[in-house]
PDB file of N, CA and C in Angstrom:
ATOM      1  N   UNK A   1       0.830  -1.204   0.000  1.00  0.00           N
ATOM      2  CA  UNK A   1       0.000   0.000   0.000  1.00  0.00           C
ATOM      3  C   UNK A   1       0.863   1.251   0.000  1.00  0.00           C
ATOM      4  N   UNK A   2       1.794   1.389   0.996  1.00  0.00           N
ATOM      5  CA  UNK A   2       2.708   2.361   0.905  1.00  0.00           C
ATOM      6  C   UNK A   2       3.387   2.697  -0.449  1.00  0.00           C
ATOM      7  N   UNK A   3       3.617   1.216  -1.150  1.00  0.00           N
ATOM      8  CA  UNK A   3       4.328   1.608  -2.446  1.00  0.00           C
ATOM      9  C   UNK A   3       3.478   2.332  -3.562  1.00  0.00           C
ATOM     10  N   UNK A   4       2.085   2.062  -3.449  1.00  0.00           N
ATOM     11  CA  UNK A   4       1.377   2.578  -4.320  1.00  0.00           C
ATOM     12  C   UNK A   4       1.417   4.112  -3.654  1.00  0.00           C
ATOM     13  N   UNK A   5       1.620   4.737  -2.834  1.00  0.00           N
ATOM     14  CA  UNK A   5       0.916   5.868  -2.343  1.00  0.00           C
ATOM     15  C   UNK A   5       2.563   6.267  -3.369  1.00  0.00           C
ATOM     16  N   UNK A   6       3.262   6.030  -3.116  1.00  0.00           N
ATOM     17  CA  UNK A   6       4.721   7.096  -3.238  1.00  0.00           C
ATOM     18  C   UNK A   6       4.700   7.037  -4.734  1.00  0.00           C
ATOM     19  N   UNK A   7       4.395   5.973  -5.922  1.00  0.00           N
ATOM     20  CA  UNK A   7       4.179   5.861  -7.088  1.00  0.00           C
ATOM     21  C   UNK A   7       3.175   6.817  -7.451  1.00  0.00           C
ATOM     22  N   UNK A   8       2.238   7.051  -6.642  1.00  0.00           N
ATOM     23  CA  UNK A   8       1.309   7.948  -7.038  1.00  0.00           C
ATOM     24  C   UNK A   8       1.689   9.465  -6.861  1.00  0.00           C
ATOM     25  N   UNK A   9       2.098   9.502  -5.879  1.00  0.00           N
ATOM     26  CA  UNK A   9       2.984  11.034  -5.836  1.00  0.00           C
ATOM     27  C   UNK A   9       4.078  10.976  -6.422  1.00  0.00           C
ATOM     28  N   UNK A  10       4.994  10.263  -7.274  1.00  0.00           N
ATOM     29  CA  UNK A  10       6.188  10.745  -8.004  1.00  0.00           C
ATOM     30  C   UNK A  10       5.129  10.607  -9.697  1.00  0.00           C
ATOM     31  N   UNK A  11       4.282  10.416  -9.914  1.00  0.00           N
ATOM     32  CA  UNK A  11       3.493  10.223 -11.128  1.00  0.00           C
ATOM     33  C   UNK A  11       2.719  11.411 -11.002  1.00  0.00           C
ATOM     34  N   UNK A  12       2.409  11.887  -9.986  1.00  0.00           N
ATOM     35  CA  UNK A  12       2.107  13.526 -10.013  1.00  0.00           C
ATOM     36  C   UNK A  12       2.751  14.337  -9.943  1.00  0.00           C
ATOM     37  N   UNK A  13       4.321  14.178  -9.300  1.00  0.00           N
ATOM     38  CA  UNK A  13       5.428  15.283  -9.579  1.00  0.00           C
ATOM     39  C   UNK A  13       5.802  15.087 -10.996  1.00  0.00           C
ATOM     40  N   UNK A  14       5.318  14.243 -11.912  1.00  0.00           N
ATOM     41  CA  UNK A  14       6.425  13.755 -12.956  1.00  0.00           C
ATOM     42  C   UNK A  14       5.089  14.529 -13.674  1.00  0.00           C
ATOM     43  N   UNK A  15       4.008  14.654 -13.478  1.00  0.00           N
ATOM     44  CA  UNK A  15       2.351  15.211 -14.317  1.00  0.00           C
ATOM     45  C   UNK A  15       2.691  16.792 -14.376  1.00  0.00           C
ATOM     46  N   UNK A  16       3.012  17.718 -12.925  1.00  0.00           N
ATOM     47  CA  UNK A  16       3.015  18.615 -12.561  1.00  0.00           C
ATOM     48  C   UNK A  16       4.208  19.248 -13.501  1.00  0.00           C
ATOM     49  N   UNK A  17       5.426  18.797 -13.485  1.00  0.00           N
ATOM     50  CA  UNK A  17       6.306  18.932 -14.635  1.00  0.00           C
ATOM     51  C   UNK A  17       6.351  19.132 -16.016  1.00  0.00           C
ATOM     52  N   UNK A  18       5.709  17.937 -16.479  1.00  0.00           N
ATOM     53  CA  UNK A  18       4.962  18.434 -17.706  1.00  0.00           C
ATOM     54  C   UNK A  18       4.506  19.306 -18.472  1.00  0.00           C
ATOM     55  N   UNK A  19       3.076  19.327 -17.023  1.00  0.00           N
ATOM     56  CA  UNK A  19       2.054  20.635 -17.755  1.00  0.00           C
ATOM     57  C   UNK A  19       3.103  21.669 -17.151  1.00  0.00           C
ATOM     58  N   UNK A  20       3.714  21.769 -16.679  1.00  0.00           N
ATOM     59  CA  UNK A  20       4.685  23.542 -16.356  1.00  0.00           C
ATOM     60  C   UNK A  20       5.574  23.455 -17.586  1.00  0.00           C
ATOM     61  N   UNK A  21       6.217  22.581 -17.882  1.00  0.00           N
ATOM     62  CA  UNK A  21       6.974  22.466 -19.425  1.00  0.00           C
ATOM     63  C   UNK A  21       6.035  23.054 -20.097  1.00  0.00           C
ATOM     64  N   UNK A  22       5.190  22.116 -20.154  1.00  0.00           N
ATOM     65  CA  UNK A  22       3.663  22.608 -21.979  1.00  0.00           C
ATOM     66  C   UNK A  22       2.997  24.072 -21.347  1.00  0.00           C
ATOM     67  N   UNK A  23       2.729  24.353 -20.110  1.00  0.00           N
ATOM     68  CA  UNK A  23       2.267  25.708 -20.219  1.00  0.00           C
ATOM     69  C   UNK A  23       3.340  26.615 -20.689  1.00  0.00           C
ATOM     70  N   UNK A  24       4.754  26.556 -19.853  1.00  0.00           N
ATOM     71  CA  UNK A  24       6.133  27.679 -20.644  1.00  0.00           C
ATOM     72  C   UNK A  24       5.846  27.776 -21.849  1.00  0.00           C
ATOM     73  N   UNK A  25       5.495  26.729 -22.609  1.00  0.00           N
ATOM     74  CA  UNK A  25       5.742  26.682 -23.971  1.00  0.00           C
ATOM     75  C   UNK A  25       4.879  27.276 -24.698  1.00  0.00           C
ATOM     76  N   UNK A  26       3.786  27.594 -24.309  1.00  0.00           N
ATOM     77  CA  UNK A  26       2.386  28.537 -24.981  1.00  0.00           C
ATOM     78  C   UNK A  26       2.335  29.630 -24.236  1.00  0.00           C
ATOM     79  N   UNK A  27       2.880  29.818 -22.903  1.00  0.00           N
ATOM     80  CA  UNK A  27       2.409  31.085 -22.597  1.00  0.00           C
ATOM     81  C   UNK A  27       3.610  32.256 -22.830  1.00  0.00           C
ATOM     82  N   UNK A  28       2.795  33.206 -23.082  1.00  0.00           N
ATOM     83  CA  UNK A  28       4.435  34.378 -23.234  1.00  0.00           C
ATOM     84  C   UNK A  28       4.634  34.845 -21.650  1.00  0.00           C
ATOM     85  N   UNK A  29       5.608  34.640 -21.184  1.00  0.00           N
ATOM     86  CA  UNK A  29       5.668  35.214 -20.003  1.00  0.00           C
ATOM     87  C   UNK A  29       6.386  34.491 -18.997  1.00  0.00           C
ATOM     88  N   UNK A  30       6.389  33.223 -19.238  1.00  0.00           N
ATOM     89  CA  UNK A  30       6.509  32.397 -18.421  1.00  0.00           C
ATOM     90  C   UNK A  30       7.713  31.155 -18.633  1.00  0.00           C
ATOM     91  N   UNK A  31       9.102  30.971 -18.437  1.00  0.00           N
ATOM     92  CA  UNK A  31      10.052  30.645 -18.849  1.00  0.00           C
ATOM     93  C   UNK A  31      10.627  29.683 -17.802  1.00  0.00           C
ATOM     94  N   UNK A  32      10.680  28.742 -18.758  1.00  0.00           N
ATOM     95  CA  UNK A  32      11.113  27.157 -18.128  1.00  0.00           C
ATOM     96  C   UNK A  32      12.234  26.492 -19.210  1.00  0.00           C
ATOM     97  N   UNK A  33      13.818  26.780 -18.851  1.00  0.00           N
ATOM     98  CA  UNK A  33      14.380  26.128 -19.714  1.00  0.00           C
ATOM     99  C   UNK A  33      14.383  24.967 -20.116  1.00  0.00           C
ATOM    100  N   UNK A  34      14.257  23.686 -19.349  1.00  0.00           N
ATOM    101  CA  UNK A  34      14.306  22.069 -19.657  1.00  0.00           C
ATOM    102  C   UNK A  34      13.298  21.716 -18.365  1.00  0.00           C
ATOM    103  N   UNK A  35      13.357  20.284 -18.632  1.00  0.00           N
ATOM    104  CA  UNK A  35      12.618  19.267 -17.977  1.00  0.00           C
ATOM    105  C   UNK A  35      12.929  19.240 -16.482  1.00  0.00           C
ATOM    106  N   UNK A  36      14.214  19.319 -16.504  1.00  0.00           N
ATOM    107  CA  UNK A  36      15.039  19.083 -14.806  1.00  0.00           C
ATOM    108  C   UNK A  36      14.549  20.569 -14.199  1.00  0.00           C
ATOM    109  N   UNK A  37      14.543  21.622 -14.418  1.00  0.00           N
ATOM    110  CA  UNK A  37      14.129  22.703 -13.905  1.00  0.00           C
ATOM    111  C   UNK A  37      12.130  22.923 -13.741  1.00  0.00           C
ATOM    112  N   UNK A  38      11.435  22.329 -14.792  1.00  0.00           N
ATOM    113  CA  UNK A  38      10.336  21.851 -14.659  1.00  0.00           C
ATOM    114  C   UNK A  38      10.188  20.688 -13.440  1.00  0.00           C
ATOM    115  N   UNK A  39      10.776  20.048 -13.240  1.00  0.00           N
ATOM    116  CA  UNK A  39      10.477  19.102 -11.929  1.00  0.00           C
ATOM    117  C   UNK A  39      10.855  19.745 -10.995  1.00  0.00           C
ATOM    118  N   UNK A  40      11.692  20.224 -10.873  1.00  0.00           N
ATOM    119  CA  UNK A  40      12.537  21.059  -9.562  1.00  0.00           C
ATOM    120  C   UNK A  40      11.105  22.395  -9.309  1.00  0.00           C
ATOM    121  N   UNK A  41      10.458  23.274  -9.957  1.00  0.00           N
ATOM    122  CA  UNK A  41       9.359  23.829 -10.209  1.00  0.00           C
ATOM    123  C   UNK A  41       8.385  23.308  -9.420  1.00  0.00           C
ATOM    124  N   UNK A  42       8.115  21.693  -9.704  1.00  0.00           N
ATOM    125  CA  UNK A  42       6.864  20.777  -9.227  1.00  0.00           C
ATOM    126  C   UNK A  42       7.291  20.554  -7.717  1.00  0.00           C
ATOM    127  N   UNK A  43       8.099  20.198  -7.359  1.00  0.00           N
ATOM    128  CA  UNK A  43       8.174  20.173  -5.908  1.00  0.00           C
ATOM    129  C   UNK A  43       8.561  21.224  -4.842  1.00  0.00           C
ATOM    130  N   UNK A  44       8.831  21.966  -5.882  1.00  0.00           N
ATOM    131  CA  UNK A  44       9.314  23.132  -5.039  1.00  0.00           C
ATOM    132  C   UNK A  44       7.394  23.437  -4.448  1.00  0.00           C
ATOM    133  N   UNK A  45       7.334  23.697  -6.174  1.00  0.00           N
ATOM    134  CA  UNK A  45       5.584  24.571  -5.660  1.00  0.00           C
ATOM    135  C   UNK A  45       4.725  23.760  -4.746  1.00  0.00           C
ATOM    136  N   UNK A  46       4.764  22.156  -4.657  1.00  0.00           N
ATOM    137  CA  UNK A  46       4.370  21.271  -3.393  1.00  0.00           C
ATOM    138  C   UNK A  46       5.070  21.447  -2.713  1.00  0.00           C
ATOM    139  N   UNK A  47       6.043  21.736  -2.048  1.00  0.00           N
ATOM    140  CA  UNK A  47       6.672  22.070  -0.605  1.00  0.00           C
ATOM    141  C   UNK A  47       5.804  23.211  -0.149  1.00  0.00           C
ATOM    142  N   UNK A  48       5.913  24.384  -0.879  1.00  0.00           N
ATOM    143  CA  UNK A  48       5.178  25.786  -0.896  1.00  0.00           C
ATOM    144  C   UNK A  48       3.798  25.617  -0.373  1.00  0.00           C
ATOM    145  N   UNK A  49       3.133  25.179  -1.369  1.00  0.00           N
ATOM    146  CA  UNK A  49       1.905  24.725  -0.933  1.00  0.00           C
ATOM    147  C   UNK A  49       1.379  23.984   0.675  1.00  0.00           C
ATOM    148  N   UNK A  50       2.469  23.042   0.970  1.00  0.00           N
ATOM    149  CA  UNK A  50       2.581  22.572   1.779  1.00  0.00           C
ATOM    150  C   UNK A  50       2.397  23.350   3.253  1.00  0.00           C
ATOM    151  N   UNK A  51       3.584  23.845   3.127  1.00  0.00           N
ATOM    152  CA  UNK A  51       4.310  24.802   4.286  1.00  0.00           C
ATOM    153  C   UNK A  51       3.887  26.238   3.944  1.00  0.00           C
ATOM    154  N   UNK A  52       3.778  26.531   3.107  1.00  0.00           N
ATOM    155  CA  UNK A  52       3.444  28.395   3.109  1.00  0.00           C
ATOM    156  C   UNK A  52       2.162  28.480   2.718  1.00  0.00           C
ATOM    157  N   UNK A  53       1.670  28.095   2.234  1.00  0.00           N
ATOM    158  CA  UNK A  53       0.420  28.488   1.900  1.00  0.00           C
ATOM    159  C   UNK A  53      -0.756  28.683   2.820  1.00  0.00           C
ATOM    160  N   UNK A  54      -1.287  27.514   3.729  1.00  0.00           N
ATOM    161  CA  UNK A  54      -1.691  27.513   5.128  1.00  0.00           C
ATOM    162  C   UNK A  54      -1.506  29.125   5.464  1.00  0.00           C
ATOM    163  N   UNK A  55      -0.674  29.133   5.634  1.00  0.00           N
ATOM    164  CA  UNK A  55      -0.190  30.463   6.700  1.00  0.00           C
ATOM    165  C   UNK A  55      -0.969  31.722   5.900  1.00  0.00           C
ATOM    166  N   UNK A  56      -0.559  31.606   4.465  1.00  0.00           N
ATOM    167  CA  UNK A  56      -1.301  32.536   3.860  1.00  0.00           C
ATOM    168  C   UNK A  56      -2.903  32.705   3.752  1.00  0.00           C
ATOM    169  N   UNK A  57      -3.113  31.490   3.797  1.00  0.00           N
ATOM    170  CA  UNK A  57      -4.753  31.611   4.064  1.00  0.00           C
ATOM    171  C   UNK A  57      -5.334  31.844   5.435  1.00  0.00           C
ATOM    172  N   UNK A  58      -4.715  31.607   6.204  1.00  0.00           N
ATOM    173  CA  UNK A  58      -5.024  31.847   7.544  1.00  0.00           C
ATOM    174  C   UNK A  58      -4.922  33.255   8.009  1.00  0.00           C
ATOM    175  N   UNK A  59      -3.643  33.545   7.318  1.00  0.00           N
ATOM    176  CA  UNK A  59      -3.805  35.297   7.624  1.00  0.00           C
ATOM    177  C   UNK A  59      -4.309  36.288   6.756  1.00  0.00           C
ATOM    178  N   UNK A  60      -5.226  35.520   5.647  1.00  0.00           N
ATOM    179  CA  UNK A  60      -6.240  36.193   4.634  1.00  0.00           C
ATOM    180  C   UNK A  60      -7.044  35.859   4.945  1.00  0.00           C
ATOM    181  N   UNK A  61      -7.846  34.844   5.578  1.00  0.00           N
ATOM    182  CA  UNK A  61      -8.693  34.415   6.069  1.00  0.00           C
ATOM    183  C   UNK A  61     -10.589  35.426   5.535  1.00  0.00           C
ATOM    184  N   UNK A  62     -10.523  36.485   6.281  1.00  0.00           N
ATOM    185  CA  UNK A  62     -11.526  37.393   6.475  1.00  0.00           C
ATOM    186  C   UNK A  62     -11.587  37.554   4.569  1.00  0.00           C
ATOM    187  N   UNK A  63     -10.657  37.954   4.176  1.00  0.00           N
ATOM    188  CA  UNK A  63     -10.839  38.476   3.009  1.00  0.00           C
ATOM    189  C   UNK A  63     -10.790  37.598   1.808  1.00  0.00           C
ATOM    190  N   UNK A  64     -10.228  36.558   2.021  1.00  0.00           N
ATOM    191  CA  UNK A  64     -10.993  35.223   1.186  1.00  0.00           C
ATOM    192  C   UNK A  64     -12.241  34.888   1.142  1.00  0.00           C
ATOM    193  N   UNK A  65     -12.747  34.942   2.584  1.00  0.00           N
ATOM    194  CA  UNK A  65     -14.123  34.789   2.843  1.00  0.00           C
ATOM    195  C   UNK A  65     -15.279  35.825   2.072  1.00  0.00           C
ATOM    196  N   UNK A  66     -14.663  36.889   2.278  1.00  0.00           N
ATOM    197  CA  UNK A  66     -15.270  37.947   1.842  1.00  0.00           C
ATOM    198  C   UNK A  66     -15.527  37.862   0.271  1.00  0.00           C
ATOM    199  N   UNK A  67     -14.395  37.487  -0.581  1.00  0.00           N
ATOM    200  CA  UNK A  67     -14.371  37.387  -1.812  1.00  0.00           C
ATOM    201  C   UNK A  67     -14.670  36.064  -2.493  1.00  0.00           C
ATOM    202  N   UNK A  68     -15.624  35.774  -1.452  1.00  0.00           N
ATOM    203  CA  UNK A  68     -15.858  34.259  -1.780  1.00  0.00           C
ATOM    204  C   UNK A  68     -14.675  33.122  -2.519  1.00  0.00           C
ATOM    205  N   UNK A  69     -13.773  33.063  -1.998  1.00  0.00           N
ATOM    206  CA  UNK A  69     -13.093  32.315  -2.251  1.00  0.00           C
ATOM    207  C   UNK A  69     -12.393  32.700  -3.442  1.00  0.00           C
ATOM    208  N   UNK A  70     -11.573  33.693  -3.960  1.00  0.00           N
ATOM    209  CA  UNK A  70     -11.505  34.308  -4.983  1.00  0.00           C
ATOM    210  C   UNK A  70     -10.166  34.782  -4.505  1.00  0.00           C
ATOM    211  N   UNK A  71      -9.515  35.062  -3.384  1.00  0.00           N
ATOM    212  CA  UNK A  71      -8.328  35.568  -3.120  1.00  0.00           C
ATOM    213  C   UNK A  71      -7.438  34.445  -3.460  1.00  0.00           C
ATOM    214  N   UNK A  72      -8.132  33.351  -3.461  1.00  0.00           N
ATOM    215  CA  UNK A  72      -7.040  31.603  -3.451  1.00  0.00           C
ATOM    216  C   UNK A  72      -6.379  32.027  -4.335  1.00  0.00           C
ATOM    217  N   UNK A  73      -7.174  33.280  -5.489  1.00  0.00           N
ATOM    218  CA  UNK A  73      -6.166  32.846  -6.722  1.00  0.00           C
ATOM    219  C   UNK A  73      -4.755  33.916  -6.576  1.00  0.00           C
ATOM    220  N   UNK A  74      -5.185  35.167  -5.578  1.00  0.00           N
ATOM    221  CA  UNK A  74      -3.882  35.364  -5.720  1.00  0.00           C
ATOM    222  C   UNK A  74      -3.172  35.077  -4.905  1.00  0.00           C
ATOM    223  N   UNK A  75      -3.225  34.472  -4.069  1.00  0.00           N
ATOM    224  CA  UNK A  75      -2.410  33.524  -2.753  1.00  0.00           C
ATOM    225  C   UNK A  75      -1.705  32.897  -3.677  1.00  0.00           C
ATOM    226  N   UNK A  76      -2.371  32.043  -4.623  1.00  0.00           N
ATOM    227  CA  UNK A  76      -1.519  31.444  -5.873  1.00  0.00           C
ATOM    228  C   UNK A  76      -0.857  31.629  -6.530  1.00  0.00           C
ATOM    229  N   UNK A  77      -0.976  33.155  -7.086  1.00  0.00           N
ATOM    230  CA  UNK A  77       0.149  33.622  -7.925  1.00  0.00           C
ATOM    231  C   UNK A  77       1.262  34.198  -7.028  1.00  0.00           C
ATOM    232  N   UNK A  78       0.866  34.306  -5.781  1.00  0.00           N
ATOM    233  CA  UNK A  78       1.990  34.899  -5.088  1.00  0.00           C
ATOM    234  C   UNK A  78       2.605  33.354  -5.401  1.00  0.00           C
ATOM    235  N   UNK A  79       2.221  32.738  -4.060  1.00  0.00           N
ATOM    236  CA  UNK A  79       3.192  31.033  -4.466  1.00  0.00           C
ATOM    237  C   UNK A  79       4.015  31.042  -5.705  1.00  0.00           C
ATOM    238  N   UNK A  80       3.482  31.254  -7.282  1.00  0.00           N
ATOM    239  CA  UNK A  80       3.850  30.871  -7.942  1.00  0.00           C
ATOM    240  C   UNK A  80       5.439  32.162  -8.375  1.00  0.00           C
ATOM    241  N   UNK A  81       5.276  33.432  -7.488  1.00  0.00           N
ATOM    242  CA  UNK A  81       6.176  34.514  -7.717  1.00  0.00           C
ATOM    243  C   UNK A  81       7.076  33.960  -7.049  1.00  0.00           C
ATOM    244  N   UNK A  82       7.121  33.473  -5.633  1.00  0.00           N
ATOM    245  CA  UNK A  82       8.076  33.265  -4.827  1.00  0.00           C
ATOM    246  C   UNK A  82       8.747  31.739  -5.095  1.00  0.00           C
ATOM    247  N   UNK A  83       7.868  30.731  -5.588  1.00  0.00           N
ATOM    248  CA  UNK A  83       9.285  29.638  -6.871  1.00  0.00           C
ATOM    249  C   UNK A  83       9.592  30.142  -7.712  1.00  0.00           C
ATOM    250  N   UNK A  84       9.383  31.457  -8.532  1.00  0.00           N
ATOM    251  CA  UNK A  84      10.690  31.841  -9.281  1.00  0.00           C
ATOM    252  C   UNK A  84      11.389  32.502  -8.489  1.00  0.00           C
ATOM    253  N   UNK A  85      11.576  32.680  -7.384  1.00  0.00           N
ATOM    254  CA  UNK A  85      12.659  33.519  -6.412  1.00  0.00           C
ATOM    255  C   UNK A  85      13.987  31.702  -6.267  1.00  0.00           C
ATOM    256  N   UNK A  86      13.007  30.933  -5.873  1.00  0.00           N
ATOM    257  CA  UNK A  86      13.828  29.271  -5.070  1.00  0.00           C
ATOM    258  C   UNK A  86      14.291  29.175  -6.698  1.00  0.00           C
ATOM    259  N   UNK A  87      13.250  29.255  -7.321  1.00  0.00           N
ATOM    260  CA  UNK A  87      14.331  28.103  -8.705  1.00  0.00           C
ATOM    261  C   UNK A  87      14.642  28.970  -9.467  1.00  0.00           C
ATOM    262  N   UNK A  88      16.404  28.732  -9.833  1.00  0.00           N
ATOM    263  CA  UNK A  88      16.824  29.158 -10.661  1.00  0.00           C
ATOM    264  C   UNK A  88      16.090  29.186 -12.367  1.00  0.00           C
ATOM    265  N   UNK A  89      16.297  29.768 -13.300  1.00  0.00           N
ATOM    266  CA  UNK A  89      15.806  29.886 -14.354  1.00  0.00           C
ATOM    267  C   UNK A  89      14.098  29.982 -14.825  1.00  0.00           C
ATOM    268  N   UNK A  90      13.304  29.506 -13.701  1.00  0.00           N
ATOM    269  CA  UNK A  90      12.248  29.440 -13.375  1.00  0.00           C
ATOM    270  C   UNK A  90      11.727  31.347 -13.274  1.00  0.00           C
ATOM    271  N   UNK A  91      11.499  31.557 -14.558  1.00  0.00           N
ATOM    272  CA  UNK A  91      10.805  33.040 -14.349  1.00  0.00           C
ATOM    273  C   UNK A  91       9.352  33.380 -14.517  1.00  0.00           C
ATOM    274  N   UNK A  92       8.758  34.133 -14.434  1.00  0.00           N
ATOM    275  CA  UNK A  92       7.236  34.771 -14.450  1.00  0.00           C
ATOM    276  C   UNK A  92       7.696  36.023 -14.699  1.00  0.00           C
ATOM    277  N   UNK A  93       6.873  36.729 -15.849  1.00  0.00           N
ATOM    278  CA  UNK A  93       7.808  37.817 -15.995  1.00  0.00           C
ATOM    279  C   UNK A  93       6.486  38.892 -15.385  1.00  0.00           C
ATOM    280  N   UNK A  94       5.097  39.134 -15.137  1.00  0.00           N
ATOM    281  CA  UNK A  94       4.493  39.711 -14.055  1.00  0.00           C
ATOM    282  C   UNK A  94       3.566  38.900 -13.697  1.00  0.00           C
ATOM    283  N   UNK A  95       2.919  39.696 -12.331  1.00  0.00           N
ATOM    284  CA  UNK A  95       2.293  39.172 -11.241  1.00  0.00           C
ATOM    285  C   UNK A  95       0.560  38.447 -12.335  1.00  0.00           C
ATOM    286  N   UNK A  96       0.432  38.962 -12.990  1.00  0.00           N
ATOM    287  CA  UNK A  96      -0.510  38.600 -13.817  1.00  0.00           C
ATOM    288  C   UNK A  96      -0.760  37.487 -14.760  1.00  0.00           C
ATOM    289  N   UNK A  97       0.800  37.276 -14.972  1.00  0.00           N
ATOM    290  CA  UNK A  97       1.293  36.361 -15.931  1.00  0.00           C
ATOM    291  C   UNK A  97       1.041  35.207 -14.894  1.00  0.00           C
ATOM    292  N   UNK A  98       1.623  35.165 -13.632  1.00  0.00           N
ATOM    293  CA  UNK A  98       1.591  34.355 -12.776  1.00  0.00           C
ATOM    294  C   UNK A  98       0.372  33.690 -12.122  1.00  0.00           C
ATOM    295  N   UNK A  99      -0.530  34.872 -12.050  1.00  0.00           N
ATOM    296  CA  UNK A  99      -2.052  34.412 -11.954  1.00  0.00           C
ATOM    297  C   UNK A  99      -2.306  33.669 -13.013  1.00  0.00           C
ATOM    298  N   UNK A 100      -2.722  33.632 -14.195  1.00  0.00           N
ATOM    299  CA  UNK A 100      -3.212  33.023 -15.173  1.00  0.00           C
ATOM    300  C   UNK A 100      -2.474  31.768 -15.441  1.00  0.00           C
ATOM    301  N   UNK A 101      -1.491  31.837 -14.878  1.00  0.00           N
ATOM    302  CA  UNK A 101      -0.066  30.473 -15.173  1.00  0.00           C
ATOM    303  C   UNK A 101      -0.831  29.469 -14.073  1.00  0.00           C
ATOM    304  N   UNK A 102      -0.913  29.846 -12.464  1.00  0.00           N
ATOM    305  CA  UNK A 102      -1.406  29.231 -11.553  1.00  0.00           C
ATOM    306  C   UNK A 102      -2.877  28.551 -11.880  1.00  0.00           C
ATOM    307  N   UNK A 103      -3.905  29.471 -12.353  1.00  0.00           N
ATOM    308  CA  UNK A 103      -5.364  29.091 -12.923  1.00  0.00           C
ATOM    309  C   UNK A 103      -5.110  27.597 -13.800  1.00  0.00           C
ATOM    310  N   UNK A 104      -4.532  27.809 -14.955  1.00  0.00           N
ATOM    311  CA  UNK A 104      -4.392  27.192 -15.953  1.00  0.00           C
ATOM    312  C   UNK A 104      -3.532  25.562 -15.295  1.00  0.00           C
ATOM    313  N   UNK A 105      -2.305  25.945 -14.310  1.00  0.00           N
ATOM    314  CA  UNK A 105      -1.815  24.807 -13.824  1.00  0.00           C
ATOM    315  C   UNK A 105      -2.821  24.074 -12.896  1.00  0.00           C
ATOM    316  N   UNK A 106      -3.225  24.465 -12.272  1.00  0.00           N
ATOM    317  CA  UNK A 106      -4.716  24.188 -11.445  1.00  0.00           C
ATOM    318  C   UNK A 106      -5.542  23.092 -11.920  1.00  0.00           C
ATOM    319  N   UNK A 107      -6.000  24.133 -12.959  1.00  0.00           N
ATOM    320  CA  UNK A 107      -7.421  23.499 -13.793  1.00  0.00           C
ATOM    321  C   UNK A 107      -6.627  22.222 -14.280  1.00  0.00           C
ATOM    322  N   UNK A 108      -5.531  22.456 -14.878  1.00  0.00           N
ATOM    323  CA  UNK A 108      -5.181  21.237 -15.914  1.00  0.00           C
ATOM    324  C   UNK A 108      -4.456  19.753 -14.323  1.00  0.00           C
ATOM    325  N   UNK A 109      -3.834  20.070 -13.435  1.00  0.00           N
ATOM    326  CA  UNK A 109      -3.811  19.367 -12.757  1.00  0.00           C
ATOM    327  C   UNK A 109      -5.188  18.864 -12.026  1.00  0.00           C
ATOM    328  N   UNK A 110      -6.168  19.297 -11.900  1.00  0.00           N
ATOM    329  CA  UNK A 110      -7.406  18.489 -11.632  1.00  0.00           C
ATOM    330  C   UNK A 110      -8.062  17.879 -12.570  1.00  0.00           C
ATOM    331  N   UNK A 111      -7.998  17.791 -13.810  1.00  0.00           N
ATOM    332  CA  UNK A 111      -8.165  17.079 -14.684  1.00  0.00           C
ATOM    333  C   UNK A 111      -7.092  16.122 -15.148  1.00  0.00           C
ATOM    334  N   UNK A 112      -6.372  15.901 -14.816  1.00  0.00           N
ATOM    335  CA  UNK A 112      -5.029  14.838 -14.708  1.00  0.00           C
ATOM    336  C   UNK A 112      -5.172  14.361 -13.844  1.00  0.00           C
ATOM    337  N   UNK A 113      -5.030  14.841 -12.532  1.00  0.00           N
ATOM    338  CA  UNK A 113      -4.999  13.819 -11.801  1.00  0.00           C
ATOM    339  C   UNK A 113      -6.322  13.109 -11.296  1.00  0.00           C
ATOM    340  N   UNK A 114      -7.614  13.669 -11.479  1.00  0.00           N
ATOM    341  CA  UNK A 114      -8.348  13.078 -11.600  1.00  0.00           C
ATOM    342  C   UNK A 114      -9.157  11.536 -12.518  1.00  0.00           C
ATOM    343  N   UNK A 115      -8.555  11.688 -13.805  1.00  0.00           N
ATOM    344  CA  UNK A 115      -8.058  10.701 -14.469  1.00  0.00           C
ATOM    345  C   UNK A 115      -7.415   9.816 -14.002  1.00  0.00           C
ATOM    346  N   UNK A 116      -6.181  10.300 -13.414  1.00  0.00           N
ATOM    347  CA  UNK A 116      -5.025   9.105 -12.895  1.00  0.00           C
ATOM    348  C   UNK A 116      -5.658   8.111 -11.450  1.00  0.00           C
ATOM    349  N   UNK A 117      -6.569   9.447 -10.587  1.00  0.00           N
ATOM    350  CA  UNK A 117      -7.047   8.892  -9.460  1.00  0.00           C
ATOM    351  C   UNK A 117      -7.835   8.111  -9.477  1.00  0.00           C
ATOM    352  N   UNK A 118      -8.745   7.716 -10.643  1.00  0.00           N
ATOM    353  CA  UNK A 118      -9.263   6.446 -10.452  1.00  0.00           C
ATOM    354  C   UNK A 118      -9.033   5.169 -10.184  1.00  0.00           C
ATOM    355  N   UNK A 119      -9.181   4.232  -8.992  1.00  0.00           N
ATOM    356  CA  UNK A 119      -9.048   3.058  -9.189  1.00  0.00           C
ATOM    357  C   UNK A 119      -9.749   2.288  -9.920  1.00  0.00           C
ATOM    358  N   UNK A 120      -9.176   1.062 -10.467  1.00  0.00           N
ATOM    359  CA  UNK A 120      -9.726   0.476 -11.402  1.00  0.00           C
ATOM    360  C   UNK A 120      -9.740  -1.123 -10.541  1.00  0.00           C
TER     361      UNK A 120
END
């Protein structure tokens, strides 16, 4: 059981990679030299998520609420400003670019991994 859980999370760091490769590649703004810097990207932004994010919602709290749930997204693009600070070559070239980068990684990771999450 354990082995399936860790297969399943390196098959979503290896998903998350990807779509950050294929989004660089269509979006203007947003710059990902190779594959190894695309994975390094994917776990960075799950550590982030992990550990910083919490904090950020907790101390937005009122005003998430307020905006019905609508601040997540820029809690997100912040996240996504501060892994181009950790990873090298990993750029966003504005805060806007970064919103729409986060949306788009989002959407397309819940439709991936939702796919993948089925047991069969």
């Amino acid at each position: 059981m354990k082995k399936i859980k860790t297969m399943k999370l390196l098959l979503k760091i290896l998903i998350t990679s990807g779509l950050v490769l294929l989004i660089s590649h269509f979006m203007t703004g947003v710059h990902v030299p190779n594959f190894l810097t695309a994975l390094l990207v994917a776990v960075v932004l799950g550590l982030l998520n992990l550990f910083i994010k919490p904090i950020f919602v907790l101390l937005t709290l009122p005003l998430t609420v307020f905006t019905l749930g609508l601040f997540l997204l820029v809690i997100n693009a912040i996240i996504i400003l501060i892994c181009t600070k950790i990873v090298g070559g990993f750029t966003v070239d504005t805060f806007f670019t970064a919103l729409l980068f986060s949306l788009v990684l989002s959407l397309s990771q819940s439709i991936l991994y939702a796919i993948i999450g089925k047991d069969k």
